[in-house]
PDB file of N, CA and C in Angstrom:
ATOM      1  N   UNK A   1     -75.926 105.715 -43.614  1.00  0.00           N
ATOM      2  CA  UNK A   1     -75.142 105.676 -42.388  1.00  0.00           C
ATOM      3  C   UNK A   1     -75.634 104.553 -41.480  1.00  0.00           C
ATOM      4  N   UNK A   2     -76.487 104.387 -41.158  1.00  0.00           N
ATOM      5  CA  UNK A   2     -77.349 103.281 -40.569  1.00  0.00           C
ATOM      6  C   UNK A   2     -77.192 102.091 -40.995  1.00  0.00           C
ATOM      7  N   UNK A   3     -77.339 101.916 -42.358  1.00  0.00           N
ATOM      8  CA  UNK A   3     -76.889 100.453 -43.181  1.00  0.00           C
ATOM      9  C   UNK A   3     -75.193 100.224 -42.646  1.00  0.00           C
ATOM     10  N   UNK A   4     -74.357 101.319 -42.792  1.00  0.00           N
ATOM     11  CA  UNK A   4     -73.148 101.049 -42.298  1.00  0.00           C
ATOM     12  C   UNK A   4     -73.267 100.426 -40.922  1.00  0.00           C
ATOM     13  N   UNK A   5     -73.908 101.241 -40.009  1.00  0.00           N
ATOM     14  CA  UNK A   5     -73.650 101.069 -38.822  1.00  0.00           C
ATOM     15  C   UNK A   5     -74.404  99.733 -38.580  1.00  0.00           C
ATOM     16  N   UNK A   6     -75.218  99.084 -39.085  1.00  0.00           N
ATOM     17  CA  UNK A   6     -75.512  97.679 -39.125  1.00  0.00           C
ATOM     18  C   UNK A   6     -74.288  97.050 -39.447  1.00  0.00           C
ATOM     19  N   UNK A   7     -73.800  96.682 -40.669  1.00  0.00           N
ATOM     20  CA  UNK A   7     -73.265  95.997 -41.161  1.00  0.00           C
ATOM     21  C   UNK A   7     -72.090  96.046 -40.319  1.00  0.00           C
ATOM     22  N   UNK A   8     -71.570  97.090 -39.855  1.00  0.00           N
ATOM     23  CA  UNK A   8     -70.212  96.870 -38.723  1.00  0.00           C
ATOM     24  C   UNK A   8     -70.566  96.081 -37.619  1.00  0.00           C
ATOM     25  N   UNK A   9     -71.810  95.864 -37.101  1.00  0.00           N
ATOM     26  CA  UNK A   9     -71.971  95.397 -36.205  1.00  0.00           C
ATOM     27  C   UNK A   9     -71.932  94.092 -36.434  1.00  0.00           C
ATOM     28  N   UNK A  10     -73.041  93.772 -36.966  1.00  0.00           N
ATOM     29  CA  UNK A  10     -73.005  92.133 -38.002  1.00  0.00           C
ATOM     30  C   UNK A  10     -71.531  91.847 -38.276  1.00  0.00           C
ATOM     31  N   UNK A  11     -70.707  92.366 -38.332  1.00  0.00           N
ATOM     32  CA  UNK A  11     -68.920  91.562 -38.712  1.00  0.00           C
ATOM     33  C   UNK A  11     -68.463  91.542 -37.455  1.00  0.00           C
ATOM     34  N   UNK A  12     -68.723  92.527 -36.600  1.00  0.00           N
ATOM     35  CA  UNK A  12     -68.176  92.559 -35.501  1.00  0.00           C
ATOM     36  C   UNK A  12     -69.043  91.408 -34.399  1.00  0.00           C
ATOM     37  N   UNK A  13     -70.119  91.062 -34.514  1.00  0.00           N
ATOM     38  CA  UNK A  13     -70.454  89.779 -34.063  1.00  0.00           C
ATOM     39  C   UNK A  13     -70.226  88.504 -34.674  1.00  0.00           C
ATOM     40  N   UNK A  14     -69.978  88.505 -36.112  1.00  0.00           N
ATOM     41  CA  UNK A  14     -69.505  87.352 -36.024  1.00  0.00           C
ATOM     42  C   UNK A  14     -67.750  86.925 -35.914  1.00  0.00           C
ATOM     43  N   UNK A  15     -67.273  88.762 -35.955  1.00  0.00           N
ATOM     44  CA  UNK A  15     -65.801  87.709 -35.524  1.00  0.00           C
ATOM     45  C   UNK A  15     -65.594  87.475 -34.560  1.00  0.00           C
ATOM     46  N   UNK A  16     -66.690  88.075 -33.141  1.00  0.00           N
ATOM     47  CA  UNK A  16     -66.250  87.293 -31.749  1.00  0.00           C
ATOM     48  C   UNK A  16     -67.306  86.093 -31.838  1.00  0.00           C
ATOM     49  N   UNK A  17     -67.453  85.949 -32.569  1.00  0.00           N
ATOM     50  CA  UNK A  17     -68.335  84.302 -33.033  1.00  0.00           C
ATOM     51  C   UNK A  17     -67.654  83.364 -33.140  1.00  0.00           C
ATOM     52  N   UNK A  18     -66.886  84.183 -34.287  1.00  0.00           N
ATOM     53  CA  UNK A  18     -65.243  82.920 -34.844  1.00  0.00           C
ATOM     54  C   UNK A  18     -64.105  83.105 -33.566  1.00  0.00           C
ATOM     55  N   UNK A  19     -63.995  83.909 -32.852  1.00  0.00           N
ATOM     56  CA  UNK A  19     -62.869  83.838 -31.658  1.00  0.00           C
ATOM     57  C   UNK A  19     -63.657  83.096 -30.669  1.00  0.00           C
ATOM     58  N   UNK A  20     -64.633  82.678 -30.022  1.00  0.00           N
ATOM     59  CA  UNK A  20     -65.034  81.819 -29.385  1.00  0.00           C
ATOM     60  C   UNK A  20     -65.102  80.548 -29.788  1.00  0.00           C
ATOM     61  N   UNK A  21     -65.374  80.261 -31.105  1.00  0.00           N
ATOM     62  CA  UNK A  21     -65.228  78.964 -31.253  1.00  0.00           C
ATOM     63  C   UNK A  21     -63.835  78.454 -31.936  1.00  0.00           C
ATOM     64  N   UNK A  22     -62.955  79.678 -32.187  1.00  0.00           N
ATOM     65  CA  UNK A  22     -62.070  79.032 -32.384  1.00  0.00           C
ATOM     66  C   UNK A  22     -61.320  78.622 -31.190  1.00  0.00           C
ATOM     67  N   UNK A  23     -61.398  79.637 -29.591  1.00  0.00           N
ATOM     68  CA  UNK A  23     -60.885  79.033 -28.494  1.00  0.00           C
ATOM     69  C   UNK A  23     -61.282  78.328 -28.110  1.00  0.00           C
ATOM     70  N   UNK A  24     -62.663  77.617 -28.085  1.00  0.00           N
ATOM     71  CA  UNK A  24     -63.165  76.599 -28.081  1.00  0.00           C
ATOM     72  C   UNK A  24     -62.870  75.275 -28.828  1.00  0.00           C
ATOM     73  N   UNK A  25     -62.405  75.311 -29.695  1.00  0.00           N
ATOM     74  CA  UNK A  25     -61.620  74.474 -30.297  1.00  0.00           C
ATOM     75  C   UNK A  25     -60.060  73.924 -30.024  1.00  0.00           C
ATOM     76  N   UNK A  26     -59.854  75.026 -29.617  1.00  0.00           N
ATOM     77  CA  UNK A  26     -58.370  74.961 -29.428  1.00  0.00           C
ATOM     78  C   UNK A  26     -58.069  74.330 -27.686  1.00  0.00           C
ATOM     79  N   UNK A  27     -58.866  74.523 -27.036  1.00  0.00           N
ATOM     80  CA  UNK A  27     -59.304  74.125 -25.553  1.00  0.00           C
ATOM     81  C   UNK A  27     -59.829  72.657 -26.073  1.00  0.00           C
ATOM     82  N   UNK A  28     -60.732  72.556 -26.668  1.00  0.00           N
ATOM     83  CA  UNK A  28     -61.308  70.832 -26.826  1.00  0.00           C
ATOM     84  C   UNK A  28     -59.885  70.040 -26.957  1.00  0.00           C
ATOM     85  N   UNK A  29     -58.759  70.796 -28.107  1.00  0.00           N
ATOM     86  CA  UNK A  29     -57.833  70.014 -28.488  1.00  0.00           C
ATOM     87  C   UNK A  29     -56.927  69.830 -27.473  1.00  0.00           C
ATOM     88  N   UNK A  30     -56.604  70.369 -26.348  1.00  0.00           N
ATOM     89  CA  UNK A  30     -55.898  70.698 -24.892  1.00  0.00           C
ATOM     90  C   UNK A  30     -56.688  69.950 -24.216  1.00  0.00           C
ATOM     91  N   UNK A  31     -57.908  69.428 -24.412  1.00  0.00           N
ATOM     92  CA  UNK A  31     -58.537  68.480 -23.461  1.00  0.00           C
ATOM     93  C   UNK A  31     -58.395  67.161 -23.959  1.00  0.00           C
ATOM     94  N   UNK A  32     -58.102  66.556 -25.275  1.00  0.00           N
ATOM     95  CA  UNK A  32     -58.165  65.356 -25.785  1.00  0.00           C
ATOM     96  C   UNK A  32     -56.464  65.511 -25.722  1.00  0.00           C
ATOM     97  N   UNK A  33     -55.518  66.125 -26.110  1.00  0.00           N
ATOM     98  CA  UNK A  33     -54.172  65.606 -25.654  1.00  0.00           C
ATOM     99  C   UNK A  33     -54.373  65.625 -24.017  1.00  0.00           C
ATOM    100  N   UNK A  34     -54.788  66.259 -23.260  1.00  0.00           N
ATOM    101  CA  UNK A  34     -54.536  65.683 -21.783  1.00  0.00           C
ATOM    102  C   UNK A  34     -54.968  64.283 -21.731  1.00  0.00           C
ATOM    103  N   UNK A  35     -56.308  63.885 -22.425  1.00  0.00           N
ATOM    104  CA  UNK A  35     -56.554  62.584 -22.060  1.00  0.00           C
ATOM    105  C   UNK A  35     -55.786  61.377 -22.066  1.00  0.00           C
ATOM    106  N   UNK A  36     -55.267  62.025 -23.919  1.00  0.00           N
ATOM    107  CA  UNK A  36     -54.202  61.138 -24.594  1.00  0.00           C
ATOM    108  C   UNK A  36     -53.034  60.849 -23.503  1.00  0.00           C
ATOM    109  N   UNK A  37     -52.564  61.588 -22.971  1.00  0.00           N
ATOM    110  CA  UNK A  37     -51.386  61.389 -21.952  1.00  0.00           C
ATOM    111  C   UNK A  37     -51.505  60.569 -20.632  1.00  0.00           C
ATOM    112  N   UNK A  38     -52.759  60.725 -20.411  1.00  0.00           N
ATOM    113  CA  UNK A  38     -53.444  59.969 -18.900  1.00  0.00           C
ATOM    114  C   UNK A  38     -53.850  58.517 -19.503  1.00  0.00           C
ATOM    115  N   UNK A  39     -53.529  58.614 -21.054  1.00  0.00           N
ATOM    116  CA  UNK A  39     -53.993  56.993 -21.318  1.00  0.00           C
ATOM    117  C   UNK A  39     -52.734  56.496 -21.764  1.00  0.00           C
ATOM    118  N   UNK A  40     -51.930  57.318 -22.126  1.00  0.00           N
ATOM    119  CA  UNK A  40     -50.784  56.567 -21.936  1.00  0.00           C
ATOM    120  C   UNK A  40     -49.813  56.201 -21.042  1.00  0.00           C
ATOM    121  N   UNK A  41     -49.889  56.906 -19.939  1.00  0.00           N
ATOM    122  CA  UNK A  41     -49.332  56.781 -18.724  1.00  0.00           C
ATOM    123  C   UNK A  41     -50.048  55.594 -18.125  1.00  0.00           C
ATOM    124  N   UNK A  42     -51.025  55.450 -18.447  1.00  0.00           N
ATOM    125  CA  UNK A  42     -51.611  54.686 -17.657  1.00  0.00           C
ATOM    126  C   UNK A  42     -50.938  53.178 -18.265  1.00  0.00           C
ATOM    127  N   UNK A  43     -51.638  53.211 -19.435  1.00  0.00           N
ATOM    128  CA  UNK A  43     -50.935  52.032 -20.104  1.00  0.00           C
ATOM    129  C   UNK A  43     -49.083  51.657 -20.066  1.00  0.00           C
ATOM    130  N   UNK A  44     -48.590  52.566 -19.776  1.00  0.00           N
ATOM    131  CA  UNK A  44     -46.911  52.826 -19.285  1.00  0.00           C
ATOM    132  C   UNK A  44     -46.826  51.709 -17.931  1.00  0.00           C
ATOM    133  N   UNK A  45     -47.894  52.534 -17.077  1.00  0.00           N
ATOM    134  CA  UNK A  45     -48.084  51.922 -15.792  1.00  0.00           C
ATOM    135  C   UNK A  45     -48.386  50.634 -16.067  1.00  0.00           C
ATOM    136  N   UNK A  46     -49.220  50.467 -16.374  1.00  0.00           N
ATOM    137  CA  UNK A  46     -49.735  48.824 -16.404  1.00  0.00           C
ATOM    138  C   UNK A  46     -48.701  47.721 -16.998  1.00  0.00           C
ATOM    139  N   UNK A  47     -47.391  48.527 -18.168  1.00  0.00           N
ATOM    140  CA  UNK A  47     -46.299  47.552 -18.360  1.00  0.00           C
ATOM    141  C   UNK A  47     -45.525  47.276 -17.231  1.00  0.00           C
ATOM    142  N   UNK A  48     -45.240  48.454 -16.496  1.00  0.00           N
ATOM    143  CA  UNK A  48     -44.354  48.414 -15.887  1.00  0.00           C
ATOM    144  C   UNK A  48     -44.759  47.711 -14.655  1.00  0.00           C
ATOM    145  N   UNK A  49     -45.836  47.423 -14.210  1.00  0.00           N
ATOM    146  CA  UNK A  49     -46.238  46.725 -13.164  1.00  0.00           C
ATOM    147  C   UNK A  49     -46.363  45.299 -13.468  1.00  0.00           C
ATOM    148  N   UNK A  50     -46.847  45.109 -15.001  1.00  0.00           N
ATOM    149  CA  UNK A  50     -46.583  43.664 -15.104  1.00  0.00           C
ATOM    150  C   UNK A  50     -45.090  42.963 -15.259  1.00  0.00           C
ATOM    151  N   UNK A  51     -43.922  43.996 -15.663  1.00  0.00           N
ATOM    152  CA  UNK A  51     -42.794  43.790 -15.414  1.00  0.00           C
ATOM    153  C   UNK A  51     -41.730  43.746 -13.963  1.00  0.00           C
ATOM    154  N   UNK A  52     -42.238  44.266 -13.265  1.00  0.00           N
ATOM    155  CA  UNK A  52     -42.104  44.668 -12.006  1.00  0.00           C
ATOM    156  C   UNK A  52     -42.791  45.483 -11.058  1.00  0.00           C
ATOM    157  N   UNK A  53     -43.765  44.569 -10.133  1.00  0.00           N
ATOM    158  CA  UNK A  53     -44.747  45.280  -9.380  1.00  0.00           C
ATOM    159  C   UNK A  53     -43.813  45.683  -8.747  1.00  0.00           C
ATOM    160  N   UNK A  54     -42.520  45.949  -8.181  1.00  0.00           N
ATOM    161  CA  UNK A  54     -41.662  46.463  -7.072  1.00  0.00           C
ATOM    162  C   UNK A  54     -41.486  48.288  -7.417  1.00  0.00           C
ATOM    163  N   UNK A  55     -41.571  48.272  -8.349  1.00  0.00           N
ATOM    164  CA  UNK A  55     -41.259  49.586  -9.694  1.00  0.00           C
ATOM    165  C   UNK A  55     -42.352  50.875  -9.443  1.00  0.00           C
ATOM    166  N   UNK A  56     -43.643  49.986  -9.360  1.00  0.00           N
ATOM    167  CA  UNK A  56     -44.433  51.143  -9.006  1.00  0.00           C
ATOM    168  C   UNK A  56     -44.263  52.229  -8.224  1.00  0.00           C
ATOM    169  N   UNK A  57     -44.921  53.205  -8.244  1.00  0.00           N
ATOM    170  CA  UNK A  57     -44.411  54.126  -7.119  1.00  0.00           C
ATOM    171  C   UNK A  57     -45.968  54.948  -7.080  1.00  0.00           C
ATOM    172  N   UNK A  58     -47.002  54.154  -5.892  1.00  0.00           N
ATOM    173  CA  UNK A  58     -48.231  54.258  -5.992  1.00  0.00           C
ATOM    174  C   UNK A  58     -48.138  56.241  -5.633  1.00  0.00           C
ATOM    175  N   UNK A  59     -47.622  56.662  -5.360  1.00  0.00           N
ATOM    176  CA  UNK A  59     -47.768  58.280  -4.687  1.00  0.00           C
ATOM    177  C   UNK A  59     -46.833  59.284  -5.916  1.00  0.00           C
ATOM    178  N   UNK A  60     -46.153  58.552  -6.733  1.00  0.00           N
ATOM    179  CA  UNK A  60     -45.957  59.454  -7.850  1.00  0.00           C
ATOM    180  C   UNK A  60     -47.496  59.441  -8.989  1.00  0.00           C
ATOM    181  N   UNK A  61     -47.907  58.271  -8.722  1.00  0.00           N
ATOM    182  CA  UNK A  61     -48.683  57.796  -9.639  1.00  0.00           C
ATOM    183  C   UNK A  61     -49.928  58.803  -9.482  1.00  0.00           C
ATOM    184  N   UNK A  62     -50.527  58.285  -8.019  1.00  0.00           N
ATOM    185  CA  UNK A  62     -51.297  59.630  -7.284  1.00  0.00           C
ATOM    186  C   UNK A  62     -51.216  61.224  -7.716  1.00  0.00           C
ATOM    187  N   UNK A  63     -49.933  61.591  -7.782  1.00  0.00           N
ATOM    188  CA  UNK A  63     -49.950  62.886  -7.795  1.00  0.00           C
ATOM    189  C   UNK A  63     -50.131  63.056  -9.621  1.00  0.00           C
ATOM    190  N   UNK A  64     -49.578  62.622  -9.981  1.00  0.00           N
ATOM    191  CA  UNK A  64     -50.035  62.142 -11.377  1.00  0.00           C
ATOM    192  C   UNK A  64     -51.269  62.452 -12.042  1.00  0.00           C
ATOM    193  N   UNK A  65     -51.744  61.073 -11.768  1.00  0.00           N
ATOM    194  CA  UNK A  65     -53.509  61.178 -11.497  1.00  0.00           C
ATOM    195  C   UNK A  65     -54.215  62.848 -11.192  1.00  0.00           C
ATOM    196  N   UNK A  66     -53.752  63.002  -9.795  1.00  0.00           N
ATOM    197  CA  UNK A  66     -54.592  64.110  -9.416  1.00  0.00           C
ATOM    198  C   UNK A  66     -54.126  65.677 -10.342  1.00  0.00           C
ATOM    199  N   UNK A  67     -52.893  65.572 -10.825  1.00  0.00           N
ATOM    200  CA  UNK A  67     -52.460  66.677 -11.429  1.00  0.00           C
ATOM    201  C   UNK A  67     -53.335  67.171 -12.893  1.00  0.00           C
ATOM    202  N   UNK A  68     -53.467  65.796 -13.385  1.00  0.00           N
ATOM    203  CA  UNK A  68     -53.709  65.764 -14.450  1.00  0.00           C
ATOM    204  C   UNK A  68     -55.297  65.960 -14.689  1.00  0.00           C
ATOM    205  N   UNK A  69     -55.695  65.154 -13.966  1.00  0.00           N
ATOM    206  CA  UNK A  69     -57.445  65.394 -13.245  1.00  0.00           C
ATOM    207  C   UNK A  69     -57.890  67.040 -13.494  1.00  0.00           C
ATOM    208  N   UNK A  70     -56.832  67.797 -12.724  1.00  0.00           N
ATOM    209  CA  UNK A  70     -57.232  69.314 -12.060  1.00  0.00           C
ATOM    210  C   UNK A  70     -56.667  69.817 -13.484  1.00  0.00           C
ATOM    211  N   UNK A  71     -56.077  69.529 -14.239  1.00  0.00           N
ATOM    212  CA  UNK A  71     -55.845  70.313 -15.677  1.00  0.00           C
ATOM    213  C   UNK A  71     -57.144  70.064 -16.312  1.00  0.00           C
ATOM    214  N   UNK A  72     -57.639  68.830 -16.698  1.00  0.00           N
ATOM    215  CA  UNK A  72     -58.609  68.600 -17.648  1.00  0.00           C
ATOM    216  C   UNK A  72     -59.543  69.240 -16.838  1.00  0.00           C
ATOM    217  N   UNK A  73     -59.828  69.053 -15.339  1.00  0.00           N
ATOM    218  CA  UNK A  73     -61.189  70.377 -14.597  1.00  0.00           C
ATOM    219  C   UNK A  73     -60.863  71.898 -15.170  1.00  0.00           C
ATOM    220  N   UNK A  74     -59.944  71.868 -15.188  1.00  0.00           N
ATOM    221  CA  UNK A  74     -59.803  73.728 -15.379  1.00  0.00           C
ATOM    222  C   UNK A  74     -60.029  73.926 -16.989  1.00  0.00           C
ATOM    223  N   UNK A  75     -59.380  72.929 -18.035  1.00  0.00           N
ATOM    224  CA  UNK A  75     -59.889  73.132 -19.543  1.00  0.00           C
ATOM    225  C   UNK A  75     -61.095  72.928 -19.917  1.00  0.00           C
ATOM    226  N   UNK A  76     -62.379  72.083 -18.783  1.00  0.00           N
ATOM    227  CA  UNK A  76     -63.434  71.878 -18.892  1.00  0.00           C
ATOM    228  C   UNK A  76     -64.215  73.147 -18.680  1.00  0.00           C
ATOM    229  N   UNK A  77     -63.822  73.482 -17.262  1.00  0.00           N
ATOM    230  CA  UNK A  77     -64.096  74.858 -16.903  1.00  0.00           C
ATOM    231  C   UNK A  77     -64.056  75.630 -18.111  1.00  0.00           C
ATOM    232  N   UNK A  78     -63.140  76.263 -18.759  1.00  0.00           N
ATOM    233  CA  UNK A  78     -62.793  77.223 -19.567  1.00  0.00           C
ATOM    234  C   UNK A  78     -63.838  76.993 -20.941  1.00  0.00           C
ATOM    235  N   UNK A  79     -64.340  75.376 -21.052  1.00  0.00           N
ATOM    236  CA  UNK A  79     -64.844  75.347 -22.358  1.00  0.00           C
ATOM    237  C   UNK A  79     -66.007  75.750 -21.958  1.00  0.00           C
ATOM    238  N   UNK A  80     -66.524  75.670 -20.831  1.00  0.00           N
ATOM    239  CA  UNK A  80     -68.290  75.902 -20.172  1.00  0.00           C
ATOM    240  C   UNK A  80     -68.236  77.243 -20.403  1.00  0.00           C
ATOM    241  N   UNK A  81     -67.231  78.005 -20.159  1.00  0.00           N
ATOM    242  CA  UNK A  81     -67.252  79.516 -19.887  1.00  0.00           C
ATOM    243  C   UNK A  81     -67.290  80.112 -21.399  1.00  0.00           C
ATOM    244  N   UNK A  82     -66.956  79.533 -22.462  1.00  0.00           N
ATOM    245  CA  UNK A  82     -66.578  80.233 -23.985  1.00  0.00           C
ATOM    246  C   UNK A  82     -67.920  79.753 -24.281  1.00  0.00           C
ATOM    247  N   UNK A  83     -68.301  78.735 -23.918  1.00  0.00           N
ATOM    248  CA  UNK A  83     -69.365  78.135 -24.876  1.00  0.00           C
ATOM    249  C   UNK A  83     -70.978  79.342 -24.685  1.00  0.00           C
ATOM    250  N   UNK A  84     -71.578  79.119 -25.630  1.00  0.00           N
ATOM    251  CA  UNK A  84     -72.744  79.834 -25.444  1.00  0.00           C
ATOM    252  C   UNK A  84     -73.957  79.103 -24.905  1.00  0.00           C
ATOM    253  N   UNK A  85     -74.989  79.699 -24.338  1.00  0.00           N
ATOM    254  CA  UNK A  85     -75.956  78.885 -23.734  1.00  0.00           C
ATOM    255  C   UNK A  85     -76.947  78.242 -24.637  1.00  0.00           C
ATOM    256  N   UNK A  86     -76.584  78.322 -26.139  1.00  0.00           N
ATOM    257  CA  UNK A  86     -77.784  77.613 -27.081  1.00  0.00           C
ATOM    258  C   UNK A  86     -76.168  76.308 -27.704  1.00  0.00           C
ATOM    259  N   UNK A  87     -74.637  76.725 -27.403  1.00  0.00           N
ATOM    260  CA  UNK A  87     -73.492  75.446 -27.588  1.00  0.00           C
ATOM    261  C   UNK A  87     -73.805  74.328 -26.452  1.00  0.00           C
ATOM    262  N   UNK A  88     -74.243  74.634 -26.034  1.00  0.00           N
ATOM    263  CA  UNK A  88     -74.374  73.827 -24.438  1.00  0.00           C
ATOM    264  C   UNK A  88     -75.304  72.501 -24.467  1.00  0.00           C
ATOM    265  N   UNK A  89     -75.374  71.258 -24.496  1.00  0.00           N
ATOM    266  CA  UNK A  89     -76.181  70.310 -24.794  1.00  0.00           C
ATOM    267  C   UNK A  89     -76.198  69.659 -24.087  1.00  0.00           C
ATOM    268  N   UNK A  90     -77.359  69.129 -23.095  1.00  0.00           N
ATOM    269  CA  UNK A  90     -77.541  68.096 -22.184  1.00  0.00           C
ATOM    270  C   UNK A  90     -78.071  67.013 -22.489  1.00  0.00           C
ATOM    271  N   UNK A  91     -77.440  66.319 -21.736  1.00  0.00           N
ATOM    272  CA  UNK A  91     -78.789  65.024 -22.510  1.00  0.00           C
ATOM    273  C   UNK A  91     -79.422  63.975 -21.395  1.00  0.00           C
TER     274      UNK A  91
END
């Protein structure tokens, strides 16, 4: 009974092992398409200004910027929070 009651436990830690890092994964990938989009906008921007600086529209651009900023803070957030304190690497 004991060997059981180990071994349930042992599966049951590692499948919230595999659900953390799989949301962790899935959040990294929500953080590299946000980037992807802020680098292409950006690069969007930079045609369109060399085609017509009149075109810009510095306060859409702004809100833009800042929107996109406060998404990648909050998916950063979320990855600090899944991650474990021995996933965590400073350097």
């Amino acid at each position: 009974m004991l060997n059981i009651t180990k071994t349930m436990e042992n599966q049951n830690q590692a499948s919230t092992a595999g659900k953390e890092s799989t949301t962790n994964q899935v959040l990294i990938g929500i953080l590299i398409k946000l980037r992807e989009c802020e680098q292409e906008f950006y690069e969007q921007m930079e045609i369109i200004g060399k085609q017509n600086s009149n075109e810009r529209d510095a306060e859409k651009e702004g809100k833009f910027y800042g929107g996109i900023s406060d998404c990648m803070a909050s998916v950063g957030y979320f990855i600090g929070e899944c991650a474990k304190p021995a996933q965590i690497i400073f350097k």
